[in-house]
N, C-alpha and C. Protein backbone atom coordinates (compact mmCIF):
# COMPACT_ATOMS: atom_id res chain seq x y z
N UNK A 1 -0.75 12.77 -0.19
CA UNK A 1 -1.41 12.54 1.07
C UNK A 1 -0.43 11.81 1.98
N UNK A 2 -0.11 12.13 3.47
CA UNK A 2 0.53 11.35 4.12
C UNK A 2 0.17 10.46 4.72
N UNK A 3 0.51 9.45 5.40
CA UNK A 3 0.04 8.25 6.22
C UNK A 3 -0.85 8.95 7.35
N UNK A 4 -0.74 9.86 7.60
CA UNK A 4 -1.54 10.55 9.02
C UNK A 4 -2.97 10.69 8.24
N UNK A 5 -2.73 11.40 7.15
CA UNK A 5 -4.36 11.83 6.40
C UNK A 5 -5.00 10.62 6.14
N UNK A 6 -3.86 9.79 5.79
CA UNK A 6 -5.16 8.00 5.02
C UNK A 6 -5.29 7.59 6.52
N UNK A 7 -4.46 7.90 7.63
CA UNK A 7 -4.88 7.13 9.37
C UNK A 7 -6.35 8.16 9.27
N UNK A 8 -6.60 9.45 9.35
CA UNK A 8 -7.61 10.23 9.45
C UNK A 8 -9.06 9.72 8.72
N UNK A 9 -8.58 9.47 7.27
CA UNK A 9 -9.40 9.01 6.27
C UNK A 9 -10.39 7.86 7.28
N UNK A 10 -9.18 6.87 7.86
CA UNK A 10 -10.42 6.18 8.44
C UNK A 10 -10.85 6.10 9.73
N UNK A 11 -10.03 6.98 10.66
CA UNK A 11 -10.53 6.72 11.83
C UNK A 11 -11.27 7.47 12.30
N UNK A 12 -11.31 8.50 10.96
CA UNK A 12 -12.77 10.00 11.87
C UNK A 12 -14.03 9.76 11.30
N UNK A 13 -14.16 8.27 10.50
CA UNK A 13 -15.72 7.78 10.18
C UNK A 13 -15.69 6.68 11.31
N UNK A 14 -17.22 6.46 11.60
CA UNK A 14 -18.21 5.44 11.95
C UNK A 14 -17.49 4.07 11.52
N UNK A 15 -16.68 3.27 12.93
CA UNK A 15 -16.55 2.02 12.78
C UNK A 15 -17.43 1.49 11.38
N UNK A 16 -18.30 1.60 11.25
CA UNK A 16 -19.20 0.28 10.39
C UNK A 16 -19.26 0.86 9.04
N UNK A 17 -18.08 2.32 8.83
CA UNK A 17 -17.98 2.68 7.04
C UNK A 17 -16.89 2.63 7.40
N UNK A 18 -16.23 1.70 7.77
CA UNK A 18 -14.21 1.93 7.08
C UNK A 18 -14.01 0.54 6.13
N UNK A 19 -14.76 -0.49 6.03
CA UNK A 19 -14.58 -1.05 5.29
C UNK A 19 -15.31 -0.32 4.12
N UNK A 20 -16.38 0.42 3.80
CA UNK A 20 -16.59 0.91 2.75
C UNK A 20 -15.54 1.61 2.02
N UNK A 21 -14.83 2.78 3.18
CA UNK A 21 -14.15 3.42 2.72
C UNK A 21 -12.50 2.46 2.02
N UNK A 22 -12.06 1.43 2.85
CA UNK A 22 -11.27 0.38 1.86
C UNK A 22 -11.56 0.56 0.61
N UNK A 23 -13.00 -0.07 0.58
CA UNK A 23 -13.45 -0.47 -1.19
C UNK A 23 -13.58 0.75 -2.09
N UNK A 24 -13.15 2.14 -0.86
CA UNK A 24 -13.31 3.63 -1.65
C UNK A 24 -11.89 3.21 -2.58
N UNK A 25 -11.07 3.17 -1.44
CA UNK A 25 -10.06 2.84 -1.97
C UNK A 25 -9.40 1.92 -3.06
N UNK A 26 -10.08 0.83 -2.80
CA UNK A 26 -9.50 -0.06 -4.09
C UNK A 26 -9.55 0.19 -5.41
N UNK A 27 -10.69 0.97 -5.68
CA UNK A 27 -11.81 1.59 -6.93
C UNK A 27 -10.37 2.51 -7.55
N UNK A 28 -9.35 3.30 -6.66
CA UNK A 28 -9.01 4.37 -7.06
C UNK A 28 -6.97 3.79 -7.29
N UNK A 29 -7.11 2.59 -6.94
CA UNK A 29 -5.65 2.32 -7.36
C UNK A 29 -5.14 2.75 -8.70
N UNK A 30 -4.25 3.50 -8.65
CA UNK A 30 -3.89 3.54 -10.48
C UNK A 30 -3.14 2.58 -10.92
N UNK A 31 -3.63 2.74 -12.23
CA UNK A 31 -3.21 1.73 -13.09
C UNK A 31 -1.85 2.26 -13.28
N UNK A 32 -1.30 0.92 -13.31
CA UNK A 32 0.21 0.94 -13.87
C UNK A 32 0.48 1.43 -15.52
N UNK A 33 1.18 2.62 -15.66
CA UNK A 33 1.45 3.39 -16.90
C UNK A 33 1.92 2.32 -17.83
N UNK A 34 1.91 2.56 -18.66
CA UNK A 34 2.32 1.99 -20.28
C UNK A 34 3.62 1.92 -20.33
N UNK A 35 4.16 2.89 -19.32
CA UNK A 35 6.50 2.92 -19.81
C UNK A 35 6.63 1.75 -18.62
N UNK A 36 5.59 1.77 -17.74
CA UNK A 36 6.22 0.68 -16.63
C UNK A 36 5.84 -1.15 -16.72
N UNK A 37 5.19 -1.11 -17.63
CA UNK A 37 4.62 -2.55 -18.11
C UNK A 37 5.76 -3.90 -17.68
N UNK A 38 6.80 -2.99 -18.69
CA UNK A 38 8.38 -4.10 -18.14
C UNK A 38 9.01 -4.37 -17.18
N UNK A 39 8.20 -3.36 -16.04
CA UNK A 39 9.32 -3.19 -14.69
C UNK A 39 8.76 -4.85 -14.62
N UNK A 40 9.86 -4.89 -13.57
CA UNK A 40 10.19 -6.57 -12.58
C UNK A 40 9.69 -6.05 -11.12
N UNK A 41 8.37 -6.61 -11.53
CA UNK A 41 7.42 -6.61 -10.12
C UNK A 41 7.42 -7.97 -9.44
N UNK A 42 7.31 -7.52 -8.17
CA UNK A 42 7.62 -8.70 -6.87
C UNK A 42 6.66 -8.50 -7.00
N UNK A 43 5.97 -10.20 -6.95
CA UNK A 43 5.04 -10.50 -5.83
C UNK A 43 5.20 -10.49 -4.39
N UNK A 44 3.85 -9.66 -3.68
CA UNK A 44 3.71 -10.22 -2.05
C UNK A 44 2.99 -11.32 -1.77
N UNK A 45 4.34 -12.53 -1.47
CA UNK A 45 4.05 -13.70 -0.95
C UNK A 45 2.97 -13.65 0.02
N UNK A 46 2.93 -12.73 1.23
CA UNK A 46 1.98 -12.83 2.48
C UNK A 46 0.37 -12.17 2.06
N UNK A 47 0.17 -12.01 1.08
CA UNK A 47 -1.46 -11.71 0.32
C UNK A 47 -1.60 -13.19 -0.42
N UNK A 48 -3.07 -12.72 0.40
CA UNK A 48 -3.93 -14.46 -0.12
C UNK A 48 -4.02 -14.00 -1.80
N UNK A 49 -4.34 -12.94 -2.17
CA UNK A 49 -4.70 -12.72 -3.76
C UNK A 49 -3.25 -12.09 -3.98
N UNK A 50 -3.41 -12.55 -5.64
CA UNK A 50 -1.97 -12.09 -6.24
C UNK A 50 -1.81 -10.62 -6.27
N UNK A 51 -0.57 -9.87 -5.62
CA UNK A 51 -0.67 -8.35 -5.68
C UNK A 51 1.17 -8.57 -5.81
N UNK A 52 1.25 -7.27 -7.03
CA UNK A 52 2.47 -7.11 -7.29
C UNK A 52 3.16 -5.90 -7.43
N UNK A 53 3.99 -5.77 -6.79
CA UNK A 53 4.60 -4.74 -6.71
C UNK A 53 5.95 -3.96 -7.10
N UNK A 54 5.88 -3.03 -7.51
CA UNK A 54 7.37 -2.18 -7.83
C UNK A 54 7.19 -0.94 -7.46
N UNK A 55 8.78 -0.68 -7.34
CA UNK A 55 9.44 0.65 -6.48
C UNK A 55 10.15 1.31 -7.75
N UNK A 56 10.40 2.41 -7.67
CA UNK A 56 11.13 3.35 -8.75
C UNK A 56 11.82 4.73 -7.60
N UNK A 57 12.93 4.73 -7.60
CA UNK A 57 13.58 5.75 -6.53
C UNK A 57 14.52 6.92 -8.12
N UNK A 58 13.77 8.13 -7.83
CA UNK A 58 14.06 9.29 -8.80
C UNK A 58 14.44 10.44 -7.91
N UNK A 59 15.62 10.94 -7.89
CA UNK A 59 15.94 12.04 -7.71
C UNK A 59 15.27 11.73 -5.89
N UNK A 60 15.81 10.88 -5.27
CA UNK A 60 15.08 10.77 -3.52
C UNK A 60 13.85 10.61 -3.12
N UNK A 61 13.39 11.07 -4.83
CA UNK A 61 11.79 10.52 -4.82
C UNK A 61 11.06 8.79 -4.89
N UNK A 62 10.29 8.26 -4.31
CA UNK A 62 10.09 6.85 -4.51
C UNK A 62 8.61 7.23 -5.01
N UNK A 63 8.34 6.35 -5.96
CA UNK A 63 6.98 5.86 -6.72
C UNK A 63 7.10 4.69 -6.47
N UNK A 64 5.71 4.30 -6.63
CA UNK A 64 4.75 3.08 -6.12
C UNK A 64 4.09 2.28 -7.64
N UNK A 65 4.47 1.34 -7.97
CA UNK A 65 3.08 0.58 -8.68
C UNK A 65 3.03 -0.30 -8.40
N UNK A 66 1.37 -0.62 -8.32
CA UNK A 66 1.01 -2.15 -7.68
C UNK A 66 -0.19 -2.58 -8.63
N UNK A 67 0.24 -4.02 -8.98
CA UNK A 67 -0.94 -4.46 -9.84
C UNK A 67 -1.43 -5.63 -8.83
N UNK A 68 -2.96 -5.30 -8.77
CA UNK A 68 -3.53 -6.32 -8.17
C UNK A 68 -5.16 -6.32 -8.82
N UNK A 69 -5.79 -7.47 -8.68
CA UNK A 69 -7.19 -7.80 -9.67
C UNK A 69 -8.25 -6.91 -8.28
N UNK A 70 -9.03 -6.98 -9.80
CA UNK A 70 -10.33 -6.42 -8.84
C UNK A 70 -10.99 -7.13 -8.42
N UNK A 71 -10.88 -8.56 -8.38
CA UNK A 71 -11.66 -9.26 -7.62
C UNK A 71 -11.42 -9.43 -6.51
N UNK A 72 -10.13 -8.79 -6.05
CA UNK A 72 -9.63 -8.79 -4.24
C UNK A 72 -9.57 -7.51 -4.15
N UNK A 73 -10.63 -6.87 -3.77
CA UNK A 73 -10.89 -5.67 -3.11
C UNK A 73 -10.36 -5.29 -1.32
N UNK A 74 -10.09 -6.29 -1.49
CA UNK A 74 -9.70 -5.82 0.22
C UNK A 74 -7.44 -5.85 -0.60
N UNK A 75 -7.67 -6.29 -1.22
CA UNK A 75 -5.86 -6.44 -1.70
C UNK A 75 -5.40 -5.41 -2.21
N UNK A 76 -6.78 -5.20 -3.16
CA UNK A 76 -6.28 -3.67 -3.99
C UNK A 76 -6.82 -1.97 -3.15
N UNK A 77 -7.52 -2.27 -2.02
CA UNK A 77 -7.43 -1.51 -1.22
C UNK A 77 -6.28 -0.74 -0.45
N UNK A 78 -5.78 -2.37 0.11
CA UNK A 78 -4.56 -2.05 1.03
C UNK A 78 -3.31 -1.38 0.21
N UNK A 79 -3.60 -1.99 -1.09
CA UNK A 79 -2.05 -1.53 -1.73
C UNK A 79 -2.38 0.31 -2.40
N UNK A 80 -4.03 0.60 -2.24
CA UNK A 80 -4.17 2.21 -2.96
C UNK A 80 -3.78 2.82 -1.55
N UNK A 81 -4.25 2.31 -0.50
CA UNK A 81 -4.21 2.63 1.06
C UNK A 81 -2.22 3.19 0.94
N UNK A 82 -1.54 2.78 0.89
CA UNK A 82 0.24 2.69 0.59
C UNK A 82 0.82 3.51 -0.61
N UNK A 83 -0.20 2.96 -1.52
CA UNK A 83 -0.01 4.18 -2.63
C UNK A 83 -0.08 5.39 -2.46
N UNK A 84 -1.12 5.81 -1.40
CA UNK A 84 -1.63 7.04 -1.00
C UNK A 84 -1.09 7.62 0.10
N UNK A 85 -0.55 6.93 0.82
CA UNK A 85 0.22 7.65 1.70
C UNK A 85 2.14 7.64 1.53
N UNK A 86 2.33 6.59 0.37
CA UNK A 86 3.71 6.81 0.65
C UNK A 86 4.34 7.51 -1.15
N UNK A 87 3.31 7.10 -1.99
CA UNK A 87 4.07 7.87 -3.27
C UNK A 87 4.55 8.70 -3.58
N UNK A 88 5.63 8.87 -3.82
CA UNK A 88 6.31 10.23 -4.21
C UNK A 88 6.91 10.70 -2.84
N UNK A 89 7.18 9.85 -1.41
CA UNK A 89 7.98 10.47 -0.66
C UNK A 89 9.03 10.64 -0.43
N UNK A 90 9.75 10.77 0.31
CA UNK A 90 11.35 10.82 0.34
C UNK A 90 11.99 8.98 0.73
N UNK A 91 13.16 8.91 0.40
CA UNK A 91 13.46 7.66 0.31
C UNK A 91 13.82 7.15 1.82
N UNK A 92 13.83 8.72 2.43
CA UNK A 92 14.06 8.54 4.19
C UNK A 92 12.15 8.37 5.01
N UNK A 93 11.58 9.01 4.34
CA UNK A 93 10.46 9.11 4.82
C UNK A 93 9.79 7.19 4.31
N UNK A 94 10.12 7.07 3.24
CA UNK A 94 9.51 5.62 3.04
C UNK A 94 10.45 4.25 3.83
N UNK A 95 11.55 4.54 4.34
CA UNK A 95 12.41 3.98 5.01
C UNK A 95 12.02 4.07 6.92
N UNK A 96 11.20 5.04 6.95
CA UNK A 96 11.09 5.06 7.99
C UNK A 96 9.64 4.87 8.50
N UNK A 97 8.70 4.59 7.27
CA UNK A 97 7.55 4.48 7.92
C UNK A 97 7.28 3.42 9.06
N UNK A 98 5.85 4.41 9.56
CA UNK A 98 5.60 3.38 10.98
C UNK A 98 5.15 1.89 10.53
N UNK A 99 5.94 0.65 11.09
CA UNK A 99 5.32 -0.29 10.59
C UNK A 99 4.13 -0.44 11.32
N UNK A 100 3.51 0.02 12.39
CA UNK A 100 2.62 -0.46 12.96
C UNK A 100 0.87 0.63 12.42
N UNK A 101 1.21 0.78 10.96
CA UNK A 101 0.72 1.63 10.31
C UNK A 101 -0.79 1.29 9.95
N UNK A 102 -0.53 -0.66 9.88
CA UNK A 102 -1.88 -0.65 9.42
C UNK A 102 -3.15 -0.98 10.30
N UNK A 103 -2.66 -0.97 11.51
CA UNK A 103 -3.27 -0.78 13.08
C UNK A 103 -3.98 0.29 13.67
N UNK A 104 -3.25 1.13 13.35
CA UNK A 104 -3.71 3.12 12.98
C UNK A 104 -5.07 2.85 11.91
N UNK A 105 -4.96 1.89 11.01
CA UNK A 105 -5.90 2.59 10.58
C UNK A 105 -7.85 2.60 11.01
N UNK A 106 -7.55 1.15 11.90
CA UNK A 106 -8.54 1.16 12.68
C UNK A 106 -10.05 -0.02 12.04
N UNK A 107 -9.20 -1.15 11.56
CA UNK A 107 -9.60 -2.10 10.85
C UNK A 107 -9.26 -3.38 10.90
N UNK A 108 -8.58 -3.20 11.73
CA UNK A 108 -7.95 -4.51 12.37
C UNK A 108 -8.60 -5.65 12.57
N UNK A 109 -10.00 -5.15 13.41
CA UNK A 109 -10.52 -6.22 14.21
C UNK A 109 -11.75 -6.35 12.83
N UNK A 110 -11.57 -5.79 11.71
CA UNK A 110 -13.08 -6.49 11.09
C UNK A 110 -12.40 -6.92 9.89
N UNK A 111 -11.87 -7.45 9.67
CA UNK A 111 -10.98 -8.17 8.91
C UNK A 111 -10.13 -9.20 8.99
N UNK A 112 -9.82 -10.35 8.48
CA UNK A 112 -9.08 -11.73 8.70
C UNK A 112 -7.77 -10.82 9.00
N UNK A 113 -6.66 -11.53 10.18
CA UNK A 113 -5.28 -11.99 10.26
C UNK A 113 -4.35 -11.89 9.09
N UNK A 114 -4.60 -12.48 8.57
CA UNK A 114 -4.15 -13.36 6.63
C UNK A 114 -4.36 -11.53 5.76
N UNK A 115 -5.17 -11.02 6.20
CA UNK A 115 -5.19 -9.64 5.17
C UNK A 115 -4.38 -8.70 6.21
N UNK A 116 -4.31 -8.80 7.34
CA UNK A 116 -3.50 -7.67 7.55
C UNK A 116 -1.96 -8.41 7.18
N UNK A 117 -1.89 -9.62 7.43
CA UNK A 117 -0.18 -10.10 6.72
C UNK A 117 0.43 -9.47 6.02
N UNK A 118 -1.08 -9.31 4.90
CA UNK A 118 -0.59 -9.03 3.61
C UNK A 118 -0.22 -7.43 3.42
N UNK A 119 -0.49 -6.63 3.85
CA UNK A 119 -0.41 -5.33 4.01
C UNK A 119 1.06 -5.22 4.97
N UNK A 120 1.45 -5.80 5.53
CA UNK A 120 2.32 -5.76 6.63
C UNK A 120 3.65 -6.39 5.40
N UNK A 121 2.97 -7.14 5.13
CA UNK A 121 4.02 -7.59 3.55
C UNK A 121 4.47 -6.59 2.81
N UNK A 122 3.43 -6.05 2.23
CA UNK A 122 4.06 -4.61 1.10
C UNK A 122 4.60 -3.89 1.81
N UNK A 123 4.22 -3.68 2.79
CA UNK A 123 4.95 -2.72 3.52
C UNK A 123 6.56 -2.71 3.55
N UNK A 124 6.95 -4.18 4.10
CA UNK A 124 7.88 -4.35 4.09
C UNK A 124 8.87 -4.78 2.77
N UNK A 125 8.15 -5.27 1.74
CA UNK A 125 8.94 -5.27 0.55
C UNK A 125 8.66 -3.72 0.01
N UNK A 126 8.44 -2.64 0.44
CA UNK A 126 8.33 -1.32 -0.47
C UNK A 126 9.59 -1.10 0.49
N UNK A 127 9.84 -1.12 1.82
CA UNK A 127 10.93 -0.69 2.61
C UNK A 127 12.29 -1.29 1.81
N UNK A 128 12.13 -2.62 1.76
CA UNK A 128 13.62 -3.28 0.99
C UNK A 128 13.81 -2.68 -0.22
N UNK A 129 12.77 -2.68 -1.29
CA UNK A 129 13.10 -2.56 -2.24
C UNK A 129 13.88 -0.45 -2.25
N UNK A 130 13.13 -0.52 -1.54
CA UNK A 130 13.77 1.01 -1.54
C UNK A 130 15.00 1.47 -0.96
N UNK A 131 14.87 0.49 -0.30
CA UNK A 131 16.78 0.95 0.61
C UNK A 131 17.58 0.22 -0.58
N UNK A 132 17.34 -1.19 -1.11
CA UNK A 132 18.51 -1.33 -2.28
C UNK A 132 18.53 -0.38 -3.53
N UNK A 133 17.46 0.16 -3.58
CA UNK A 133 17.06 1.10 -5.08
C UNK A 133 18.15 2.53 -4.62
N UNK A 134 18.08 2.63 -3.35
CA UNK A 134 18.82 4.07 -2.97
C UNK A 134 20.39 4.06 -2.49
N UNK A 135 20.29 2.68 -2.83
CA UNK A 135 22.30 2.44 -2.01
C UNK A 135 23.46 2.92 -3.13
């Protein structure tokens, strides 16, 4: 799915179901596989709840895993929200996403400051980690 389809996902429902559709989202984060247990996941400092993240760059391809609890549904939203639009893209396409991505999605205003940080965070540690993974 690209960032345009998860922007679609929420901006062609009813203001007052896009936070539902978030918590669609959080429900559907995958779990981090069994070979990746060992990776060396960053934490994102700018999320109020602990969410952690790693990059894997294969053949120009970038994968995503993010472990975050289910008790921060708005954390593990944002990070299936990223999962879903950037996994498995090109290392130019994840290098170049729009940062002003999580604005698009049209959730801005019903949600704390402090949670969009945090999204604006992964964002930007999936960008670093991927330009050093591809040098």
């Amino acid at each position: 799915m690209s960032g345009n389809e998860v922007i679609d996902n929420f901006t062609l429902l009813p203001e007052a179901e896009r936070l539902n559709m978030l918590l669609e989202y959080s429900e559907a984060l995958p779990a981090v596989p069994e070979e990746h247990d060992g990776f060396d996941f960053e934490r994102v400092e700018e999320c109020q709840s602990p969410v952690y993240l790693a990059v894997e760059v294969d053949n120009g391809k970038v994968s995503l895993f993010f472990d975050a609890p289910r008790e921060a549904p708005t954390t593990r939203g944002f990070a299936s929200v990223l999962h879903s639009a950037l996994d498995q893209s090109s290392v130019e396409e994840v290098i170049n996403f729009d940062d002003s991505f999580p604005d698009k999605l049209g959730i801005a205003h019903l949600i704390s400051p402090l949670r969009m940080r945090g999204i604006r965070g992964m964002i930007g540690r999936i960008k670093r980690l991927t330009r050093e993974l591809s040098e």
